[in-house]
PDB file of N, CA and C in Angstrom:
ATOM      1  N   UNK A   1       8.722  51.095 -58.978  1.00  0.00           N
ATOM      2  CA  UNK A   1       7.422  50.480 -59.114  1.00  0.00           C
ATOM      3  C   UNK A   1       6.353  51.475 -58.683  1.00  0.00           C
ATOM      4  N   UNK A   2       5.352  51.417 -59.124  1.00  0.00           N
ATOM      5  CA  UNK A   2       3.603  51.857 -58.889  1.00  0.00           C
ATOM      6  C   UNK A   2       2.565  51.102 -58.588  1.00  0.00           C
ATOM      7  N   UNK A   3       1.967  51.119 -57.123  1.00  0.00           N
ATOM      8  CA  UNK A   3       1.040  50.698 -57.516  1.00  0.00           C
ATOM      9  C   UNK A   3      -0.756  51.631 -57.462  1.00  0.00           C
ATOM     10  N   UNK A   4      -1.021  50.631 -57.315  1.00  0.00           N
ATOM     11  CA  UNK A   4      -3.068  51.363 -57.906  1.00  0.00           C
ATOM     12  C   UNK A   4      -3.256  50.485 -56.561  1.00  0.00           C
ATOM     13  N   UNK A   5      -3.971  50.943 -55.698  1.00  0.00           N
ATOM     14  CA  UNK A   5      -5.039  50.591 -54.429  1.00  0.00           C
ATOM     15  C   UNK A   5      -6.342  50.690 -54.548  1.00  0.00           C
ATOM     16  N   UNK A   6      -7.205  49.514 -54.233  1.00  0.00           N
ATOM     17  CA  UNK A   6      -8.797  50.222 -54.723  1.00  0.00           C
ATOM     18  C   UNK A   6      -9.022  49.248 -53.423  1.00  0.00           C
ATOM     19  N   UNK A   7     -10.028  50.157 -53.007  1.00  0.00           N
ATOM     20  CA  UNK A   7     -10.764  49.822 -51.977  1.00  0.00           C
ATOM     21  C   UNK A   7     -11.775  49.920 -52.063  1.00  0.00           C
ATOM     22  N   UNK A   8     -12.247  48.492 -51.814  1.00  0.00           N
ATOM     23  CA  UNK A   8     -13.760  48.193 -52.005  1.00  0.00           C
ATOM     24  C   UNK A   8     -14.782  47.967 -51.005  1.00  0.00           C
ATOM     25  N   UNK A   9     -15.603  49.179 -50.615  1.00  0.00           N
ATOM     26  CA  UNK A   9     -16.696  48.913 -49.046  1.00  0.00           C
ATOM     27  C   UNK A   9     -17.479  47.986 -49.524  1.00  0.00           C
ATOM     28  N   UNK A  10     -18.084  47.819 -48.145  1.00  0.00           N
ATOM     29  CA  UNK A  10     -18.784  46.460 -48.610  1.00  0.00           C
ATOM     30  C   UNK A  10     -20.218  46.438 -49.620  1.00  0.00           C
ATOM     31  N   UNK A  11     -20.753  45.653 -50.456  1.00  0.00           N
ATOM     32  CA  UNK A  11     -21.702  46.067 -51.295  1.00  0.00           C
ATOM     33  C   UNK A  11     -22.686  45.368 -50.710  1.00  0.00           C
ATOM     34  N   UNK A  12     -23.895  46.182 -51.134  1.00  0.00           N
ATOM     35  CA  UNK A  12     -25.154  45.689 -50.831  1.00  0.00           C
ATOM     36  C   UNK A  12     -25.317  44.054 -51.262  1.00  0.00           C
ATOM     37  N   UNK A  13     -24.801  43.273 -52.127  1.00  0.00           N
ATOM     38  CA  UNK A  13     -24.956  41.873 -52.687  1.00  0.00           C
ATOM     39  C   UNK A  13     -23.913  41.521 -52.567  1.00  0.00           C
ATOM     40  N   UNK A  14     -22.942  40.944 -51.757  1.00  0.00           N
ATOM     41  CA  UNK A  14     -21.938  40.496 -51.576  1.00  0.00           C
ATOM     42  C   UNK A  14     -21.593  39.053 -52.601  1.00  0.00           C
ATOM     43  N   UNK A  15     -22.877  38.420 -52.419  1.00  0.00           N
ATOM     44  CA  UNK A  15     -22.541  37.410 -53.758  1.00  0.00           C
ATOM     45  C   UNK A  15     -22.726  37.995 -54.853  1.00  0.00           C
ATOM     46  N   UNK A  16     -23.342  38.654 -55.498  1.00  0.00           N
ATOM     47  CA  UNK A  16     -23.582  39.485 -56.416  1.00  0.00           C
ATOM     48  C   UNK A  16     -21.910  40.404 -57.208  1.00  0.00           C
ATOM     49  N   UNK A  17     -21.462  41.284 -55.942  1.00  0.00           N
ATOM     50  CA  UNK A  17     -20.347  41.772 -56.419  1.00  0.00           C
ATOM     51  C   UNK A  17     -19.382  40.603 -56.191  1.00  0.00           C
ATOM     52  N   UNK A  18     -19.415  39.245 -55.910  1.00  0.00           N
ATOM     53  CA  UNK A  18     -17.938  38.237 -55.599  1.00  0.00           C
ATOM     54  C   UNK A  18     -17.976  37.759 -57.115  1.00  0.00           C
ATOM     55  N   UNK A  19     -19.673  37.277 -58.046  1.00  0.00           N
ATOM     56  CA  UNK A  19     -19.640  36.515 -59.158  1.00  0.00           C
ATOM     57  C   UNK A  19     -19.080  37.631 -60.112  1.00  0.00           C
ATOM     58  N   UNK A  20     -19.662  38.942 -59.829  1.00  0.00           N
ATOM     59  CA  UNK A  20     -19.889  40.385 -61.485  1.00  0.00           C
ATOM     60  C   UNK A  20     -17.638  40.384 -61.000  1.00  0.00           C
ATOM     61  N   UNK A  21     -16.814  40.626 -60.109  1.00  0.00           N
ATOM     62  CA  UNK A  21     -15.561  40.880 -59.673  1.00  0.00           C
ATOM     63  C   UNK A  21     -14.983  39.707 -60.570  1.00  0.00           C
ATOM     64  N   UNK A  22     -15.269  38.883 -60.000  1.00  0.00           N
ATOM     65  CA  UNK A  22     -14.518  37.779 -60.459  1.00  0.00           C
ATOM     66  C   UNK A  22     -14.496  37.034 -62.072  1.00  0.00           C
ATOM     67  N   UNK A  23     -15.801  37.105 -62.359  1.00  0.00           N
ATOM     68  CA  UNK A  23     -16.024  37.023 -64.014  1.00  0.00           C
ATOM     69  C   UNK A  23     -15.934  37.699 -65.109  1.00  0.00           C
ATOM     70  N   UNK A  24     -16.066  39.324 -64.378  1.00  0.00           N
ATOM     71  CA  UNK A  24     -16.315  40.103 -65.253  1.00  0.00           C
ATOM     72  C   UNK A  24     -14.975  41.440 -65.124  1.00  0.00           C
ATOM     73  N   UNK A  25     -15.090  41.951 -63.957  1.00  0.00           N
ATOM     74  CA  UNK A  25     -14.224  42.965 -63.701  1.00  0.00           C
ATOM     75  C   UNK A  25     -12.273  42.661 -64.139  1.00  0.00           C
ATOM     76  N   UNK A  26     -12.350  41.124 -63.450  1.00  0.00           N
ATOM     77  CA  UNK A  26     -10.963  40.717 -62.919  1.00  0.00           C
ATOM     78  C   UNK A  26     -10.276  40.473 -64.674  1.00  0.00           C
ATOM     79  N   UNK A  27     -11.364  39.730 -65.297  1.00  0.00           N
ATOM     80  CA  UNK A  27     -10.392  39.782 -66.933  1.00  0.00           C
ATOM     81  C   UNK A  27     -10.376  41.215 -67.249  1.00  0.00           C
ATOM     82  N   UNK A  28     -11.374  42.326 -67.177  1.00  0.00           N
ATOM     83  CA  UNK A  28     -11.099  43.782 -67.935  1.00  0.00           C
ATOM     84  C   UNK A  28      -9.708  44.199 -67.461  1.00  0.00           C
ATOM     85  N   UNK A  29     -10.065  44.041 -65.712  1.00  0.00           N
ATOM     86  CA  UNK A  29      -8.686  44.845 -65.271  1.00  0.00           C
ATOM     87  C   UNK A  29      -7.561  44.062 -66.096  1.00  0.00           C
ATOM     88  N   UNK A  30      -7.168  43.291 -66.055  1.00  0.00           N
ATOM     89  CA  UNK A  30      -6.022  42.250 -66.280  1.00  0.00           C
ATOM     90  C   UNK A  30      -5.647  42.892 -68.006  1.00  0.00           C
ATOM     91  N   UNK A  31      -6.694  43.132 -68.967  1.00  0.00           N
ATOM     92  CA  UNK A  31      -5.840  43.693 -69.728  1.00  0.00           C
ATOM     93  C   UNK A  31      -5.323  44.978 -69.799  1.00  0.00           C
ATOM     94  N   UNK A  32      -4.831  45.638 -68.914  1.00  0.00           N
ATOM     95  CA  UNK A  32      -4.697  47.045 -68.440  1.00  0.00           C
ATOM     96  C   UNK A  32      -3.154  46.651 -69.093  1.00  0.00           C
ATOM     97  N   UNK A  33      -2.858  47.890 -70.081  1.00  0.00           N
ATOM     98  CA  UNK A  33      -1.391  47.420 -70.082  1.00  0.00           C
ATOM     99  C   UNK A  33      -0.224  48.024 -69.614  1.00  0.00           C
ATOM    100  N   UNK A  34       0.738  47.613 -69.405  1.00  0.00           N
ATOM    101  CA  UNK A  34       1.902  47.340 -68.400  1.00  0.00           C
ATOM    102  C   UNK A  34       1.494  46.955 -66.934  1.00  0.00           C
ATOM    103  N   UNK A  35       0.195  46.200 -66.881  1.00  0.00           N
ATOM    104  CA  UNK A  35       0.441  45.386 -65.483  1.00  0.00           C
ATOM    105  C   UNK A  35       0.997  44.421 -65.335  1.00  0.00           C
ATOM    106  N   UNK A  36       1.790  44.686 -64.100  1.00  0.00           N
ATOM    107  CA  UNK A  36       2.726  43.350 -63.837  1.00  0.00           C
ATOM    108  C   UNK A  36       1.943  42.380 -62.887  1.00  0.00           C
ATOM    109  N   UNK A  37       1.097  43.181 -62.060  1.00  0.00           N
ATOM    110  CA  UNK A  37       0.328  41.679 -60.519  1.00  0.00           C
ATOM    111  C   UNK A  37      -0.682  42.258 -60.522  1.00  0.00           C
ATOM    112  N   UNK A  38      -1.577  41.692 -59.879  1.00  0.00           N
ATOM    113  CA  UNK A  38      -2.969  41.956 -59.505  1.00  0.00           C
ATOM    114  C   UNK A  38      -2.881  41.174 -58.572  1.00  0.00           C
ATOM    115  N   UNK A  39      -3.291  41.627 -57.336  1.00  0.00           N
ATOM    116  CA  UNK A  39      -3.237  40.783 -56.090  1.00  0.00           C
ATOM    117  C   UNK A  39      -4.773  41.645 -55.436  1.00  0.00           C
ATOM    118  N   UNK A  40      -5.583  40.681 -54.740  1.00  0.00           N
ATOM    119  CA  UNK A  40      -6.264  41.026 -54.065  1.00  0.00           C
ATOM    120  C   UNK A  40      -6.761  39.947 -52.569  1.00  0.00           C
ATOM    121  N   UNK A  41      -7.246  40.924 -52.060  1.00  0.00           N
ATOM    122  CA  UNK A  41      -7.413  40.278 -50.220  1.00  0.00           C
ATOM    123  C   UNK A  41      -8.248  38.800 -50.429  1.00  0.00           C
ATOM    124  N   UNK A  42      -7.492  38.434 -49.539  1.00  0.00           N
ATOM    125  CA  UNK A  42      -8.570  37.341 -49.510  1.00  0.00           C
ATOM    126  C   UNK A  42      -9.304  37.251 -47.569  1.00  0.00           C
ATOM    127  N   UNK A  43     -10.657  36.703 -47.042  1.00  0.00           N
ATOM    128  CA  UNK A  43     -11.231  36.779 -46.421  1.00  0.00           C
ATOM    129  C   UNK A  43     -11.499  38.447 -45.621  1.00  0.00           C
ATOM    130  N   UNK A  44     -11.920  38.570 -45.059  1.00  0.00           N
ATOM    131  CA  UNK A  44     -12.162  39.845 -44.085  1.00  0.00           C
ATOM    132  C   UNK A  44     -11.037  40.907 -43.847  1.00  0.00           C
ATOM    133  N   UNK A  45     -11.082  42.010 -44.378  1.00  0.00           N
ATOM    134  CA  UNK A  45     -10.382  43.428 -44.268  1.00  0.00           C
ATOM    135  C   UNK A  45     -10.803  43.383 -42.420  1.00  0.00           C
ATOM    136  N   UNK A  46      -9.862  43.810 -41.829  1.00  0.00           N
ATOM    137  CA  UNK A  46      -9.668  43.815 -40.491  1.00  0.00           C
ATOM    138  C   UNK A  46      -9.033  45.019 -40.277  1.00  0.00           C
ATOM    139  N   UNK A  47      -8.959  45.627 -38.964  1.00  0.00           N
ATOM    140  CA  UNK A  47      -8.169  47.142 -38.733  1.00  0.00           C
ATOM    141  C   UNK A  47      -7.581  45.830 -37.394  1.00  0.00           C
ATOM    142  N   UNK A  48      -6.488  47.047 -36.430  1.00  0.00           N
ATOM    143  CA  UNK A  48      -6.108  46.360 -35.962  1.00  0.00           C
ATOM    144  C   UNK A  48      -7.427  46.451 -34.238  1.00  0.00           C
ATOM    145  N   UNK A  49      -8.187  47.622 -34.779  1.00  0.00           N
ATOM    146  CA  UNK A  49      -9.583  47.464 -33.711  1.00  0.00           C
ATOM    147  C   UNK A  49     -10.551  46.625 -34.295  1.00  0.00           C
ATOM    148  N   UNK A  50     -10.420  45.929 -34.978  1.00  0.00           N
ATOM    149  CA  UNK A  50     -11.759  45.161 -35.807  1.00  0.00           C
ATOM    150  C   UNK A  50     -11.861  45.131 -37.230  1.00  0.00           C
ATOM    151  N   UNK A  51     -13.488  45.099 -37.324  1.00  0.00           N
ATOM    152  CA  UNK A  51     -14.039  45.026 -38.747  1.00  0.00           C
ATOM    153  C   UNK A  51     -13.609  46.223 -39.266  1.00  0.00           C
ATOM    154  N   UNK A  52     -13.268  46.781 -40.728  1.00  0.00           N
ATOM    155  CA  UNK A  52     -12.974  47.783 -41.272  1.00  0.00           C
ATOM    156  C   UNK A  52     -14.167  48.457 -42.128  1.00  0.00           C
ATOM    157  N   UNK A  53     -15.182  47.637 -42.694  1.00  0.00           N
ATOM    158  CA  UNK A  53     -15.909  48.297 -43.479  1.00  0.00           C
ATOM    159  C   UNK A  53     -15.795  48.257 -44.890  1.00  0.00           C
ATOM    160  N   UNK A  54     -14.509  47.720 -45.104  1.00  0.00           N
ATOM    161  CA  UNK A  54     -13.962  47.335 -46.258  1.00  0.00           C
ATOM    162  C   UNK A  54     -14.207  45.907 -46.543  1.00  0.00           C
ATOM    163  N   UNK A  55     -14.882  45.709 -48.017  1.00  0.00           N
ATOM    164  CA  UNK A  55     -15.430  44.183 -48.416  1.00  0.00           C
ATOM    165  C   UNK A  55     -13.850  43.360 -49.149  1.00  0.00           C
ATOM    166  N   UNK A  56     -13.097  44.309 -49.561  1.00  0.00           N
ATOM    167  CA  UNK A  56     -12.025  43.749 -50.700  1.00  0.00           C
ATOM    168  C   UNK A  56     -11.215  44.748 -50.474  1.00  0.00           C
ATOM    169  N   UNK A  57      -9.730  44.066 -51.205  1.00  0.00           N
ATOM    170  CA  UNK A  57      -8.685  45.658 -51.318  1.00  0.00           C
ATOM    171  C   UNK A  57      -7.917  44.591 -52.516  1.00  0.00           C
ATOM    172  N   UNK A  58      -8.103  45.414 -53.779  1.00  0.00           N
ATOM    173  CA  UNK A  58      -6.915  45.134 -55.180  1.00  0.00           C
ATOM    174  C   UNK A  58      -5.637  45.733 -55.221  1.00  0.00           C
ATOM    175  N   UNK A  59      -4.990  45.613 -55.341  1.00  0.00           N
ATOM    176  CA  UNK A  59      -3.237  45.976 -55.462  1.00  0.00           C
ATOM    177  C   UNK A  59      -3.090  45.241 -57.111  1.00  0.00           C
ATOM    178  N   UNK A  60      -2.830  46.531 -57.793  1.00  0.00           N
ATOM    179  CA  UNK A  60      -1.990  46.233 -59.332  1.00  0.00           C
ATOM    180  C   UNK A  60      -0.946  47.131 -59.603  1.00  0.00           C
ATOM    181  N   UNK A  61       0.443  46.162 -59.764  1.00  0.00           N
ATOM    182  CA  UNK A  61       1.637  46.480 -59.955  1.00  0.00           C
ATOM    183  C   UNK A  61       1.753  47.132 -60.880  1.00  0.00           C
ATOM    184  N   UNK A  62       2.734  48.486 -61.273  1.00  0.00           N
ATOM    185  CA  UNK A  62       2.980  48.768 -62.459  1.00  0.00           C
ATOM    186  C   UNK A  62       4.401  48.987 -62.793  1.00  0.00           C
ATOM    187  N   UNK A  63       5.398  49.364 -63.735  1.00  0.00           N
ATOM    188  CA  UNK A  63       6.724  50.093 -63.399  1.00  0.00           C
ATOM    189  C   UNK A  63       7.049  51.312 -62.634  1.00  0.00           C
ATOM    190  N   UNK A  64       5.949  52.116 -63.046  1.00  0.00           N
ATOM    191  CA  UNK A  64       6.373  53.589 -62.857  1.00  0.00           C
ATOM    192  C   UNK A  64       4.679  54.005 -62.740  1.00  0.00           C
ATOM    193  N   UNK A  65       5.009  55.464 -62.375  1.00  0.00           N
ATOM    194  CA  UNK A  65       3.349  56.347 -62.703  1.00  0.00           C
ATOM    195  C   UNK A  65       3.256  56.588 -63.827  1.00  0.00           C
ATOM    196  N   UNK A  66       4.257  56.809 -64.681  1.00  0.00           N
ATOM    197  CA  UNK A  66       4.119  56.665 -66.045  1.00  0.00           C
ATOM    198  C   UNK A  66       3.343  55.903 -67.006  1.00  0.00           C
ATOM    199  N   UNK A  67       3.532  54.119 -66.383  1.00  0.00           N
ATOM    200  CA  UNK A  67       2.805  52.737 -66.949  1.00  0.00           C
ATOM    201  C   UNK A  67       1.473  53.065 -65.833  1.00  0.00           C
ATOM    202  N   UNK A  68       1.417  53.624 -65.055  1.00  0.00           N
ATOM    203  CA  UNK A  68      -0.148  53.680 -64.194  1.00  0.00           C
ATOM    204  C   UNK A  68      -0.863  54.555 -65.253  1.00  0.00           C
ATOM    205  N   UNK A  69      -0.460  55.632 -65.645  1.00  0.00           N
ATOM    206  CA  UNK A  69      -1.083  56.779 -66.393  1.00  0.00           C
ATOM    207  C   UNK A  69      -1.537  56.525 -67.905  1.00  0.00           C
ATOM    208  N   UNK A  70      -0.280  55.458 -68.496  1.00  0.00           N
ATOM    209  CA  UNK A  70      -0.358  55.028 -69.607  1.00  0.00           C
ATOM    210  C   UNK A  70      -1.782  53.914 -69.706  1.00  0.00           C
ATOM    211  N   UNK A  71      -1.633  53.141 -68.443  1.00  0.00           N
ATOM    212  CA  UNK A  71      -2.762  52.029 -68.698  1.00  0.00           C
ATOM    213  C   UNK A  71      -4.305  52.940 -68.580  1.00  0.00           C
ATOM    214  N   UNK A  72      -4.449  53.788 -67.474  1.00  0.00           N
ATOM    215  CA  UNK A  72      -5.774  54.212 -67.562  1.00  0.00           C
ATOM    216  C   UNK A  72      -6.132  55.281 -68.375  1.00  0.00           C
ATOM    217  N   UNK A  73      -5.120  55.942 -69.085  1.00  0.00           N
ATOM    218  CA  UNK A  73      -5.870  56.373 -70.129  1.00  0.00           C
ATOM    219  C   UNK A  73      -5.901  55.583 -71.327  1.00  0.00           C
ATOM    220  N   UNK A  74      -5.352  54.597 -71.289  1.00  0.00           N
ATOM    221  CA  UNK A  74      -5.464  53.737 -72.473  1.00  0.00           C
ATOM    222  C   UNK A  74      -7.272  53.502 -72.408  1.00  0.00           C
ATOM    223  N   UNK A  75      -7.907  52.779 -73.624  1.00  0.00           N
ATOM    224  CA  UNK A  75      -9.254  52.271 -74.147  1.00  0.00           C
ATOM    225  C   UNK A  75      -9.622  51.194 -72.934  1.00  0.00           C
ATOM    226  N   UNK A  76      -8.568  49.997 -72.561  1.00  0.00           N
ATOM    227  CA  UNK A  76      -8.640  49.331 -71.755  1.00  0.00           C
ATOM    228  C   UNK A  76      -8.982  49.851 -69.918  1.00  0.00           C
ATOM    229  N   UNK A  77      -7.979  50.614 -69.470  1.00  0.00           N
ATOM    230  CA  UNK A  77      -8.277  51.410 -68.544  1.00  0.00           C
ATOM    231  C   UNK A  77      -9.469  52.256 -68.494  1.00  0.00           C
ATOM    232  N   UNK A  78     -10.005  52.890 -69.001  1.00  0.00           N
ATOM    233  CA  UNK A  78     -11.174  53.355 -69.605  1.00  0.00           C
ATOM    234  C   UNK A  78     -12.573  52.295 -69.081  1.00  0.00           C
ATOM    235  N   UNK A  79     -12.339  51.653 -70.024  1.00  0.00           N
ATOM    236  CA  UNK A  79     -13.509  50.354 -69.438  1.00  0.00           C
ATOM    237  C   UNK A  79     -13.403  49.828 -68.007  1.00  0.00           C
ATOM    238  N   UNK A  80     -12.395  49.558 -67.824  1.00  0.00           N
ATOM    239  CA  UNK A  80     -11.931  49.316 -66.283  1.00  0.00           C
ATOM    240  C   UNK A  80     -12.402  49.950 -65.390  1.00  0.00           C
ATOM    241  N   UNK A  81     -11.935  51.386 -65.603  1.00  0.00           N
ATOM    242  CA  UNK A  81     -12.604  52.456 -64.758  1.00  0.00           C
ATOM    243  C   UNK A  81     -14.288  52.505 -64.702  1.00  0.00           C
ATOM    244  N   UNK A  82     -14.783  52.598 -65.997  1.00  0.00           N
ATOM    245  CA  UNK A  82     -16.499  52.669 -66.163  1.00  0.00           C
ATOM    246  C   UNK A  82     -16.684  51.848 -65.624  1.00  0.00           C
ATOM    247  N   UNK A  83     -16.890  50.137 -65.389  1.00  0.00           N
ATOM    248  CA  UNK A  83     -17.170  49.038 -64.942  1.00  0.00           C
ATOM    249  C   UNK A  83     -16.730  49.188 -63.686  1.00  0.00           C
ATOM    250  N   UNK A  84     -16.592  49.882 -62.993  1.00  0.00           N
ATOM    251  CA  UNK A  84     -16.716  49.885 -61.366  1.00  0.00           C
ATOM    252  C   UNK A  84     -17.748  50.122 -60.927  1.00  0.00           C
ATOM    253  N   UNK A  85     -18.686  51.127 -61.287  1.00  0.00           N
ATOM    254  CA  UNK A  85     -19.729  51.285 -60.664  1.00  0.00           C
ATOM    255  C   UNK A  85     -20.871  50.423 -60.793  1.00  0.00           C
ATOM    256  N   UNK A  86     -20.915  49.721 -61.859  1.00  0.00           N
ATOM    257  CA  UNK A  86     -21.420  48.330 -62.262  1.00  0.00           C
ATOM    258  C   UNK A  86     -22.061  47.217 -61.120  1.00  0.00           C
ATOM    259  N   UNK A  87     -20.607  47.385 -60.337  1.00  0.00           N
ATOM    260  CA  UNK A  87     -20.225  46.357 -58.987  1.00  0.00           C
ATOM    261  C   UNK A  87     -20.527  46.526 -58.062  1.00  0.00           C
ATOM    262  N   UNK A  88     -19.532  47.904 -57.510  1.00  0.00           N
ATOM    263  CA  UNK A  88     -19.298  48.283 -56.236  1.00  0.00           C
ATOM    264  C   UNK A  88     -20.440  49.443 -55.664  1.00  0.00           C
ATOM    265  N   UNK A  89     -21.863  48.526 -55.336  1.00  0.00           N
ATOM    266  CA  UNK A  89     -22.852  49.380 -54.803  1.00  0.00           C
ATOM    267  C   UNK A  89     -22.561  50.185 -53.543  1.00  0.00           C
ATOM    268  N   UNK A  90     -21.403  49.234 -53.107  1.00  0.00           N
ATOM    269  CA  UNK A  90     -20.771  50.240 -51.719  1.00  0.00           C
ATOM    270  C   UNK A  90     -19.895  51.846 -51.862  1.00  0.00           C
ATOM    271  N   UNK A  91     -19.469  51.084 -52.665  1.00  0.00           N
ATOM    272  CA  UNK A  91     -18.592  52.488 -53.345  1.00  0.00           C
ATOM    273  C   UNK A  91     -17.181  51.902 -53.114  1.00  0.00           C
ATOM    274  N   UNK A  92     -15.875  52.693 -53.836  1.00  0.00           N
ATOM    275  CA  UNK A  92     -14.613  52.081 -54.391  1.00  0.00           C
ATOM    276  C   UNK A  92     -13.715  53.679 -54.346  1.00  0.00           C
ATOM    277  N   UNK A  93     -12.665  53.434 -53.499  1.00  0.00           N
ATOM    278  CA  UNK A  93     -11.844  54.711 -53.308  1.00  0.00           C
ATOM    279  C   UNK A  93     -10.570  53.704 -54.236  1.00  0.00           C
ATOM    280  N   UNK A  94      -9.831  54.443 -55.264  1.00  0.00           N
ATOM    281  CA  UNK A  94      -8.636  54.258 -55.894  1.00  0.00           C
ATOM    282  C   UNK A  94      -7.940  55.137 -55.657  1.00  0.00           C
ATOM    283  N   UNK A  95      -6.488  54.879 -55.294  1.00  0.00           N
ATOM    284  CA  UNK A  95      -5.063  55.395 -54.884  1.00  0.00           C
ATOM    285  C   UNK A  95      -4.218  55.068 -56.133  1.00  0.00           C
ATOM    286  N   UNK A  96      -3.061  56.096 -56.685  1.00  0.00           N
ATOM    287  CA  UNK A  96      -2.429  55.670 -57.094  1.00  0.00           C
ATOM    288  C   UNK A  96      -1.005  56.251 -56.386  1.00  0.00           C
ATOM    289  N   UNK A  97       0.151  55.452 -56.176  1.00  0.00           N
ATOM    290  CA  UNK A  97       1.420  55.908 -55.525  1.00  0.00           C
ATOM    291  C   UNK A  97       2.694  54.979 -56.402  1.00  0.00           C
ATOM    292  N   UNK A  98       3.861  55.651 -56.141  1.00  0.00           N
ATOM    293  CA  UNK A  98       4.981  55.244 -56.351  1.00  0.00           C
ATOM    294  C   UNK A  98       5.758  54.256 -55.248  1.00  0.00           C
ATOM    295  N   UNK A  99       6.296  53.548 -55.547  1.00  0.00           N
ATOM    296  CA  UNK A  99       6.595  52.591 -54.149  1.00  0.00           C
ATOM    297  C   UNK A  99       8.207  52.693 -54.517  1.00  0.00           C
ATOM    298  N   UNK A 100       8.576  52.406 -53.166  1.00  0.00           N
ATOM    299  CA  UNK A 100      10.562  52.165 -52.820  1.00  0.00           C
ATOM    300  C   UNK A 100      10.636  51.046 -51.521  1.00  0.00           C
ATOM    301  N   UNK A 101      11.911  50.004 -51.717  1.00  0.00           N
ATOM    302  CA  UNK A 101      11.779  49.668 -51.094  1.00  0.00           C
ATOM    303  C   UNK A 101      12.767  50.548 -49.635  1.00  0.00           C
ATOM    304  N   UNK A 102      12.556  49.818 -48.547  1.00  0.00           N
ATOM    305  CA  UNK A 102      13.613  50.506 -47.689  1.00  0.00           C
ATOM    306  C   UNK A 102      13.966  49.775 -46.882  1.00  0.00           C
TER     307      UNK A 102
END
């Protein structure tokens, strides 16, 4: 498995980026293809000293880096990618890694 990490600081319009995320972003991402989950945080990003600074954190499953690589250069991924800055007036760090379990 692969997944994609995006981390989302907090934005200047917090209602603003919860309605544009949720209406707009969450169907683009979703047709990304070979995703298997889309999971994201729900209430307050926390460290284990506190507040983090972080407004959100997305996790989307893939098979491999292969299906990660395949979806964002796909047309779909593409848009996905452009439509971040749209949102995230805070700014948005994306990870991509291979996962095992152990």
């Amino acid at each position: 498995m692969a997944e994609v990490v995006v981390l989302y600081k907090t934005p200047k319009d917090p209602a603003a980026f919860d309605k544009y995320y949720a209406e707009t972003h969450i169907p683009l991402a979703k047709k990304l293809p070979g995703l298997r989950k889309y999971q994201v945080s729900q209430g307050a990003v926390a460290t284990p000293a506190g507040p983090s600074g972080l407004y959100l954190v997305a996790v989307l499953t893939f098979d491999s880096m292969a299906a990660v690589q395949n979806a964002f250069g796909s047309a779909e991924g593409k848009a996905t990618a452009a439509d971040v800055p749209k949102f995230a007036s805070g700014g948005a760090d994306i990870m991509f890694f291979d996962t095992k379990v152990v």
